[in-house]
Protein backbone atom coordinates (compact mmCIF):
# COMPACT_ATOMS: atom_id res chain seq x y z
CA UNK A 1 34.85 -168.34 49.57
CA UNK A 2 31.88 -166.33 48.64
CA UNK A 3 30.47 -163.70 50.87
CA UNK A 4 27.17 -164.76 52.30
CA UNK A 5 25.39 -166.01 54.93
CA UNK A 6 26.48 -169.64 56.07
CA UNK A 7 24.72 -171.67 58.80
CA UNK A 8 27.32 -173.25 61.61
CA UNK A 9 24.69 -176.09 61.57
CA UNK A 10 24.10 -177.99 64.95
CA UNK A 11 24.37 -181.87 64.74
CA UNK A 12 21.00 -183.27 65.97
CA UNK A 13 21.18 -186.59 68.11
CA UNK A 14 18.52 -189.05 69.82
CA UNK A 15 17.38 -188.31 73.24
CA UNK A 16 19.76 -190.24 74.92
CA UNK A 17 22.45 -188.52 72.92
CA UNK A 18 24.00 -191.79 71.72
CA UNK A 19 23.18 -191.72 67.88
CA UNK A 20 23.18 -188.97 65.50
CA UNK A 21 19.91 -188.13 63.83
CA UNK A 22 20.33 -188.42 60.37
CA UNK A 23 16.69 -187.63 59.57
CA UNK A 24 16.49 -185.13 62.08
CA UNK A 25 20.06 -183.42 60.04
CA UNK A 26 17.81 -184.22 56.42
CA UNK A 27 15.30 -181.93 57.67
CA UNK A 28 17.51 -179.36 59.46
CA UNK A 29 19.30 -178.78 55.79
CA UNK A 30 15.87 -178.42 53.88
CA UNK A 31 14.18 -176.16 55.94
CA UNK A 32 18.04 -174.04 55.55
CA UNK A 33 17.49 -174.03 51.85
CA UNK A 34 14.22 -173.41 51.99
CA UNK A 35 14.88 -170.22 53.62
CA UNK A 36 17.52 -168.62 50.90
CA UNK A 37 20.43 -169.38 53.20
CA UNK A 38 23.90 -169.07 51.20
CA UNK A 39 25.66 -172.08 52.63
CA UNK A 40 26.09 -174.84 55.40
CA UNK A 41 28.89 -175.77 57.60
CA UNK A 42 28.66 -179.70 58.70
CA UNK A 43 30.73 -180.82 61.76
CA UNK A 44 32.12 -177.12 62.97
CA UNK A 45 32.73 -176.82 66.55
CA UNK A 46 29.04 -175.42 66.62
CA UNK A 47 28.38 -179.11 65.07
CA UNK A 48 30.08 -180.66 68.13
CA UNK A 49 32.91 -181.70 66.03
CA UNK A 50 34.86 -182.48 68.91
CA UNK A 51 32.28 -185.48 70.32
CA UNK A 52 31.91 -187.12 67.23
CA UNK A 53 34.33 -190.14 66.50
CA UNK A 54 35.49 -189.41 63.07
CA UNK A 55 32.80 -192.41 61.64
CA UNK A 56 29.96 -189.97 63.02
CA UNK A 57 32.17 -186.71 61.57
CA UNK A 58 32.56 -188.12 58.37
CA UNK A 59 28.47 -189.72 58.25
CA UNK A 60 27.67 -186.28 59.13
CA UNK A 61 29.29 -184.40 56.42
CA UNK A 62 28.26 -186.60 54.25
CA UNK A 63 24.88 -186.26 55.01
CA UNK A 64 24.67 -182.48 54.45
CA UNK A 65 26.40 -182.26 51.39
CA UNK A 66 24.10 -184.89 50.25
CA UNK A 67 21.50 -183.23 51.07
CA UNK A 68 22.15 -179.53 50.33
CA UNK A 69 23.79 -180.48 46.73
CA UNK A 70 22.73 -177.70 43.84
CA UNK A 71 21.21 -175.72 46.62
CA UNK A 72 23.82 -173.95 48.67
CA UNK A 73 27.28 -173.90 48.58
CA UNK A 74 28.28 -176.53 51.19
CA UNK A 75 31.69 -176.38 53.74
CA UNK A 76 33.17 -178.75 56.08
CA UNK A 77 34.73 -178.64 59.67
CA UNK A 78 38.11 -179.70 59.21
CA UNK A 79 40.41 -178.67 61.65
CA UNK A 80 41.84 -180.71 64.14
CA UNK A 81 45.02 -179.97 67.10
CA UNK A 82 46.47 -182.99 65.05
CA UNK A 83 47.77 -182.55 61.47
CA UNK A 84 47.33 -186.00 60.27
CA UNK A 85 43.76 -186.31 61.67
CA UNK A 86 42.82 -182.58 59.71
CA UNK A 87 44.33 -183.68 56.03
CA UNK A 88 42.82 -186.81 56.34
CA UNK A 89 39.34 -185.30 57.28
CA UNK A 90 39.89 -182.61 54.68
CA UNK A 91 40.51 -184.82 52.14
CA UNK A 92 37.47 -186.50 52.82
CA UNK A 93 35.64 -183.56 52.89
CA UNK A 94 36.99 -182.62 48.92
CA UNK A 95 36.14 -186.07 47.91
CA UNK A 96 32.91 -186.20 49.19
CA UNK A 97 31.91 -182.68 47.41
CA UNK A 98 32.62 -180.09 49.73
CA UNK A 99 33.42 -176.56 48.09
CA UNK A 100 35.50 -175.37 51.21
CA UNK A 101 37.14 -176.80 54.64
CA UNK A 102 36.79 -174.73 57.82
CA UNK A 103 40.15 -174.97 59.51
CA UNK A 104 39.66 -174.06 63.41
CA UNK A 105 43.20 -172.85 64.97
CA UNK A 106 44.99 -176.22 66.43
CA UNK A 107 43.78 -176.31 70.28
CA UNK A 108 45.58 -176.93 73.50
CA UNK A 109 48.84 -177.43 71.99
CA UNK A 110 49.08 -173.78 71.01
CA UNK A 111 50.92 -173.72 67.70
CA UNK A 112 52.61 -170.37 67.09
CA UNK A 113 50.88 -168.30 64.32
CA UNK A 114 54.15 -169.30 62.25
CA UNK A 115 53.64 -172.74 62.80
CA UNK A 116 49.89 -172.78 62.28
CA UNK A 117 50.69 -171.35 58.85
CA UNK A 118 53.33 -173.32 58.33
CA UNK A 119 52.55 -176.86 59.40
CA UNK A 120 48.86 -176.99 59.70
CA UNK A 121 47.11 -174.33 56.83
CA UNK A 122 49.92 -174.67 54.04
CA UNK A 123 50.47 -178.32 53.62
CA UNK A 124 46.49 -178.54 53.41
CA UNK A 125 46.00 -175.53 51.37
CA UNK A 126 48.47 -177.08 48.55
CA UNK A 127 47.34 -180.23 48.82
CA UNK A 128 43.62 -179.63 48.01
CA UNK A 129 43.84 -176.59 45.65
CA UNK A 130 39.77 -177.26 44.54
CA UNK A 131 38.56 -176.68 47.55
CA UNK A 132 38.69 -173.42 49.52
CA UNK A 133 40.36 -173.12 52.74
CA UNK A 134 38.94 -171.11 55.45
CA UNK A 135 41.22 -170.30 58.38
CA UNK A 136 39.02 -170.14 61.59
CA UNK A 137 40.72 -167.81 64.32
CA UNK A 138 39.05 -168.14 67.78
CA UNK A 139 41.58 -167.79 70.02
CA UNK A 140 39.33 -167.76 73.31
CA UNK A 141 38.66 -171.24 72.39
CA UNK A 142 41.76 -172.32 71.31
CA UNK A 143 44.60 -170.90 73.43
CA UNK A 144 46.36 -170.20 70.05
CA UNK A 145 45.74 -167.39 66.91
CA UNK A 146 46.80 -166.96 63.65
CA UNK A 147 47.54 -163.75 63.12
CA UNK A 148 47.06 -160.87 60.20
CA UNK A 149 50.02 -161.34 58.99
CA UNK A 150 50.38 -164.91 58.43
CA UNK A 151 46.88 -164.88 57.09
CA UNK A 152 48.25 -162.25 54.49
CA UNK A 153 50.87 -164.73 53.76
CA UNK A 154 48.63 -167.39 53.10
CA UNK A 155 46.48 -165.04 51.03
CA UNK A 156 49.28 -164.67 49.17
CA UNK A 157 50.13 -167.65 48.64
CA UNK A 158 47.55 -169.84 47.83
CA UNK A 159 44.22 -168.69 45.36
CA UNK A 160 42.08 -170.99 47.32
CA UNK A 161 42.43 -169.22 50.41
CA UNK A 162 40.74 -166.11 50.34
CA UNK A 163 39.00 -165.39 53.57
CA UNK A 164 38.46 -166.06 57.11
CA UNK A 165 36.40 -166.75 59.52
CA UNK A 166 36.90 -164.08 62.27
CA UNK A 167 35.93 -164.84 65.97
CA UNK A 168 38.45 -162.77 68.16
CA UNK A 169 36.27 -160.16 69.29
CA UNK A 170 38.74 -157.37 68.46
CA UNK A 171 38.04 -154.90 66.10
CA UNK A 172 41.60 -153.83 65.87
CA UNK A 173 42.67 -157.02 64.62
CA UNK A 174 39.93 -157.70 62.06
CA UNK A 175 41.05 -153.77 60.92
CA UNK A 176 44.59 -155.23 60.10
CA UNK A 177 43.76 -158.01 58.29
CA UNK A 178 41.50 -156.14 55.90
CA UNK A 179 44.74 -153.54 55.53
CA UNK A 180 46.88 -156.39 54.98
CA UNK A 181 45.00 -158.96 52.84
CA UNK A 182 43.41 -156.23 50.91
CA UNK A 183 40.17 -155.37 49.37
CA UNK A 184 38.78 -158.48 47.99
CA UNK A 185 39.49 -160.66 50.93
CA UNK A 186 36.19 -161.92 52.77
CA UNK A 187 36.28 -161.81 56.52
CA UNK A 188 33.23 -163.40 57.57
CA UNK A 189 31.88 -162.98 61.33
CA UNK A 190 32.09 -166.18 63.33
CA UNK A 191 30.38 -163.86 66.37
CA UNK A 192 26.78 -163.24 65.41
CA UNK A 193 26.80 -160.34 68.41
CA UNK A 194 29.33 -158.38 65.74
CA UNK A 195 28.24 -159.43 62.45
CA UNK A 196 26.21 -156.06 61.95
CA UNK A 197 29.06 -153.78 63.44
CA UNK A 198 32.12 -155.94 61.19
CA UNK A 199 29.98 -155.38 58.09
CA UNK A 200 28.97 -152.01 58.62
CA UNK A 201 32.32 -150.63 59.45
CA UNK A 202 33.90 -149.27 56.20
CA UNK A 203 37.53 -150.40 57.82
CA UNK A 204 36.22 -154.17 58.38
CA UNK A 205 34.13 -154.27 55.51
CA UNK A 206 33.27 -158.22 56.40
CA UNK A 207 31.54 -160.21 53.89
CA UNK A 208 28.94 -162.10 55.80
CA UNK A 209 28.61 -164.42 58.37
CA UNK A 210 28.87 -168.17 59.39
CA UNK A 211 26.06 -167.82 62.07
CA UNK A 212 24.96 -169.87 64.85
CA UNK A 213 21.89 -167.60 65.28
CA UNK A 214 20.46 -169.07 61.53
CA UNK A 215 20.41 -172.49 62.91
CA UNK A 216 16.42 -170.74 64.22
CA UNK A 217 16.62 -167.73 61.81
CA UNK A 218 18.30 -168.40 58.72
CA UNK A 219 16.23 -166.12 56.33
CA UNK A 220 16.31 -163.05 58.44
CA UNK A 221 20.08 -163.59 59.28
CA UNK A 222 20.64 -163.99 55.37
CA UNK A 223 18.59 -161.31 54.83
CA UNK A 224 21.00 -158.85 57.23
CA UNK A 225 23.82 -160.13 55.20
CA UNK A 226 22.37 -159.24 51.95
CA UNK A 227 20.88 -155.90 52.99
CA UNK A 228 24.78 -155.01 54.20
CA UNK A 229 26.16 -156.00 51.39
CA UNK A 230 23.59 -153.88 49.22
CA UNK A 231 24.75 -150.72 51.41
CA UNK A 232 20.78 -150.93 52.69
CA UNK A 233 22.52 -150.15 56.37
CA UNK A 234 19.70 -148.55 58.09
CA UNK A 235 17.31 -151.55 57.22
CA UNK A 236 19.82 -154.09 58.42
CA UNK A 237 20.15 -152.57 61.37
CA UNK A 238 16.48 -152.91 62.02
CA UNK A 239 16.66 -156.20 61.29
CA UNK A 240 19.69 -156.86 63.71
CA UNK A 241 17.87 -155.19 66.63
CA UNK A 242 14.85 -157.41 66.12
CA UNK A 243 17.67 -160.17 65.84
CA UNK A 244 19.71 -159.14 68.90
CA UNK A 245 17.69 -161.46 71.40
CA UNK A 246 18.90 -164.39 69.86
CA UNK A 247 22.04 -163.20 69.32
CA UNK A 248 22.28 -162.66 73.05
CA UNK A 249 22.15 -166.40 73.83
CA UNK A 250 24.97 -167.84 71.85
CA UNK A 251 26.70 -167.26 75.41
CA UNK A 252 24.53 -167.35 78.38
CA UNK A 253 26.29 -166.06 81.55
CA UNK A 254 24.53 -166.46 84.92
CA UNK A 255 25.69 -165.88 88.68
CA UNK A 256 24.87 -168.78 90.41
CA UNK A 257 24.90 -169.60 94.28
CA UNK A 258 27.62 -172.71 95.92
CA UNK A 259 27.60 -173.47 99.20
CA UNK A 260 31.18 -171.57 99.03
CA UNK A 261 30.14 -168.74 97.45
CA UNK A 262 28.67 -166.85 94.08
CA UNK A 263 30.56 -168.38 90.39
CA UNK A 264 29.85 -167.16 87.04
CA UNK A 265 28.50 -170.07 84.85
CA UNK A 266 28.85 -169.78 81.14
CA UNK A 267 26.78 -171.93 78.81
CA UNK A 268 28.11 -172.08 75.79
CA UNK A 269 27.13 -172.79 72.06
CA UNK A 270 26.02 -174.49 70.99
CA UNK A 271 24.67 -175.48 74.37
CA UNK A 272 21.79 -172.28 74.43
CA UNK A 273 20.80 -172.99 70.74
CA UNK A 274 20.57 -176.26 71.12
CA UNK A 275 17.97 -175.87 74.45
CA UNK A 276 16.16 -173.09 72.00
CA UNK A 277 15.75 -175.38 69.48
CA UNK A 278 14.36 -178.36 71.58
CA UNK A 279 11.81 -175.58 72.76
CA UNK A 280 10.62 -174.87 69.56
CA UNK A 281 10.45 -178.82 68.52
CA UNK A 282 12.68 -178.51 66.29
CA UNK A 283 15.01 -181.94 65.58
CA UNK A 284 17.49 -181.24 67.95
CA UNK A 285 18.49 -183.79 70.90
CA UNK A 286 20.46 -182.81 73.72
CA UNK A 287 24.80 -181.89 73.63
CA UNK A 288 26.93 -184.28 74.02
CA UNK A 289 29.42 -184.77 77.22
CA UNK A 290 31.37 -182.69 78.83
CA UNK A 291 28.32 -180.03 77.69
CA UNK A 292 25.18 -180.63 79.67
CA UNK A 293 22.56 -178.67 80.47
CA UNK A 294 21.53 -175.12 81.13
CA UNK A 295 21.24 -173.62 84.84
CA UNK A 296 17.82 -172.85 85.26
CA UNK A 297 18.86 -169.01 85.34
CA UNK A 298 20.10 -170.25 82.50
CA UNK A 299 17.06 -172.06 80.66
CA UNK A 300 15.32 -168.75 82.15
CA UNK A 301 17.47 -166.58 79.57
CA UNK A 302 16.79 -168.55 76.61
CA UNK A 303 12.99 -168.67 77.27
CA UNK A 304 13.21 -165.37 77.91
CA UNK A 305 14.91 -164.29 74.32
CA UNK A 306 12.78 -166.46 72.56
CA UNK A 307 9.29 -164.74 74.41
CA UNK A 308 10.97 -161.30 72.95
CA UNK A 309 11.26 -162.13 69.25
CA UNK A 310 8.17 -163.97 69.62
CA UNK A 311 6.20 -160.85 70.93
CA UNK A 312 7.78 -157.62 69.33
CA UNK A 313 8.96 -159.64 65.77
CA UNK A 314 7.07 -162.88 65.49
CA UNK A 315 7.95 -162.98 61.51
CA UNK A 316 11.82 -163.57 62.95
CA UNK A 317 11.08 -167.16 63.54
CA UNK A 318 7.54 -168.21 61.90
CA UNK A 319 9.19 -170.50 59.63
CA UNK A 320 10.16 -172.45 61.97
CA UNK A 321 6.42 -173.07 62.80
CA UNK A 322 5.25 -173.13 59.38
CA UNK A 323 8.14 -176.18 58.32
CA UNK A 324 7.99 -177.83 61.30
CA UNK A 325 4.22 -177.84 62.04
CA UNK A 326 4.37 -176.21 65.62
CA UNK A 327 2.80 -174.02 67.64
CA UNK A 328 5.06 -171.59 68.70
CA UNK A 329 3.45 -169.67 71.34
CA UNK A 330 1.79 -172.95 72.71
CA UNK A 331 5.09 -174.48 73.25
CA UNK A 332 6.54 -171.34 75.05
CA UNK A 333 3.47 -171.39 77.92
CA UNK A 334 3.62 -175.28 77.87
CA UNK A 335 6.11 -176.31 81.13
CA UNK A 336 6.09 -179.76 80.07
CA UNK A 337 7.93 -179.05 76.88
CA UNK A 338 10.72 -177.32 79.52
CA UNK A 339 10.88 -181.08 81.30
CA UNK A 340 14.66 -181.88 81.50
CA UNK A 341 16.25 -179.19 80.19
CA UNK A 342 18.26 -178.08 82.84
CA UNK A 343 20.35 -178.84 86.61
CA UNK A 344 17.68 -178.89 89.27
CA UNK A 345 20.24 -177.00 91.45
CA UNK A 346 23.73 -176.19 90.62
């Protein structure tokens, strides 16, 4: 994999959330390329991977590489907690033109690093040696983790694996697989939050990002990247800043009042992006079931970040009103546009 800037792409569906949008996806992947990004991820977990029957999964890759072919460098969401359903979707994936698979640790089941290196990344890894493979490690989503050292093993074993997409918060642990895969290796953030901080750091040295944030931002998000990269640290990290509010929202966490007391409700992605984007009129649709909507302490938070960027750093997401003919500001005053986005009570 080539450092970069990637875009975890959402998958847009009607408003009844029945059918995917396949025209709403065509536009989605032009106005990505037409903002410099380096590459697209179809059907991650940000891509609801996990709702889709594997018809939709497979119409929905397809659809993206289509579209985004001799324009960016295109990857796939693979992984699966079942072995058979991941080669199969992986081999799809090569066959249809994708230049790497994203391989999310096996969920629920909680495979032992050993195993998930073993039975799950290695089998795929030599069966498909075109393509790249892309371990995804997100253990607060998965119950399980592959850890440094099997990823070194892989690394070692197989010259289509040569990076990672790193989403366990720890700094520590993205520290040991640099020392242990060496140099060359390309960690890439899968926690917008930390991309600055696990590029800038000399012992993370990560090589990019595959970004939920660039679903609404992609050119300033690919710009970060590229300023990092260049050693331009002090401009990135103006950038970031002006970035941050967005960044904020890929996990909105609200108190919110029972009749038995206070509970913490987390919305998460791509639940907040996906309410962002609707705002902006951007193709969209709503999640898919078990997600549903935002709180409206909730919907509050997102309005909220998207009133910041739009007041101290409008340029941040102007493109989005220049390719999708909309009036930004208008549809941030306009309540109607707000109209069943969120609970009416908890």
């Amino acid at each position: 994999m080539k450092p970069g800037c990637y875009t975890a792409l959402i998958t847009p569906f009607s408003d009844s959330g029945d059918e995917v949008d396949r025209r709403g996806i065509q536009k989605l992947v032009d106005f990505q390329t037409s903002q410099g990004i380096d590459g697209i991820l179809a059907v991650g977990t940000t891509g609801e991977s996990p709702v889709l029957t594997w018809d939709e999964h497979h119409a929905v890759m397809e659809t993206i590489i289509a579209e985004a072919k001799g324009k960016c460098l295109r990857l796939a969401g693979t992984g699966s907690n079942n072995y058979k359903e991941a080669m199969a979707a992986s081999e799809h994936a090569a066959k249809t033109g994708a230049d790497g698979i994203l391989m999310v640790d096996p969920y629920y089941n909680g495979p032992s690093s050993l195993e998930i290196r073993r039975e799950y990344i290695s089998p795929i890894a030599r069966a498909l040696p075109d393509v790249w493979v892309i371990p995804y490690v997100i253990p607060g989503r998965t119950g399980a983790q592959l850890f440094p050292e099997d990823l070194a093993m892989l690394n070692d074993a197989f010259e289509n694996l040569n990076s990672v997409k790193e989403a366990t918060c720890d700094p520590e642990n993205m520290k040991k697989t640099r020392s242990l895969c060496g140099p060359d290796f390309v960690i890439m953030s899968g926690d917008d939050p930390m991309t600055f901080e696990m590029m800038a750091d000399p012992e993370i040295k990560a090589g990019g990002a595959i970004s939920v944030t660039s679903n609404i931002a992609p050119a300033a998000c690919a710009e970060m990247v590229r300023l990092l990269n260049a050693g331009e640290t002090e401009k990135a990290r103006s950038l970031n800043e002006a970035l941050s509010p967005l960044f904020s929202i890929v996990t909105v966490k609200t108190r919110e009042k029972t009749p038995f007391g206070e509970v913490e409700c987390r919305a998460r992605n791509p639940l907040a992006f996906k309410t962002a984007m609707r705002i902006l009129g951007m193709p969209c649709g709503p999640c898919r079931q078990p997600l549903g909507k935002m709180t409206r302490k909730g919907l509050e938070t997102v309005i909220g970040a998207l009133k910041t960027v739009q007041a101290k750093n409008p340029e941040i997401i102007m493109p989005v009103s220049e390719f999708f003919g909309v009036d930004i500001d208008a549809r941030l005053e306009d309540l109607s546009v707000l109209e069943g986005l969120c609970y009416d009570e908890y």
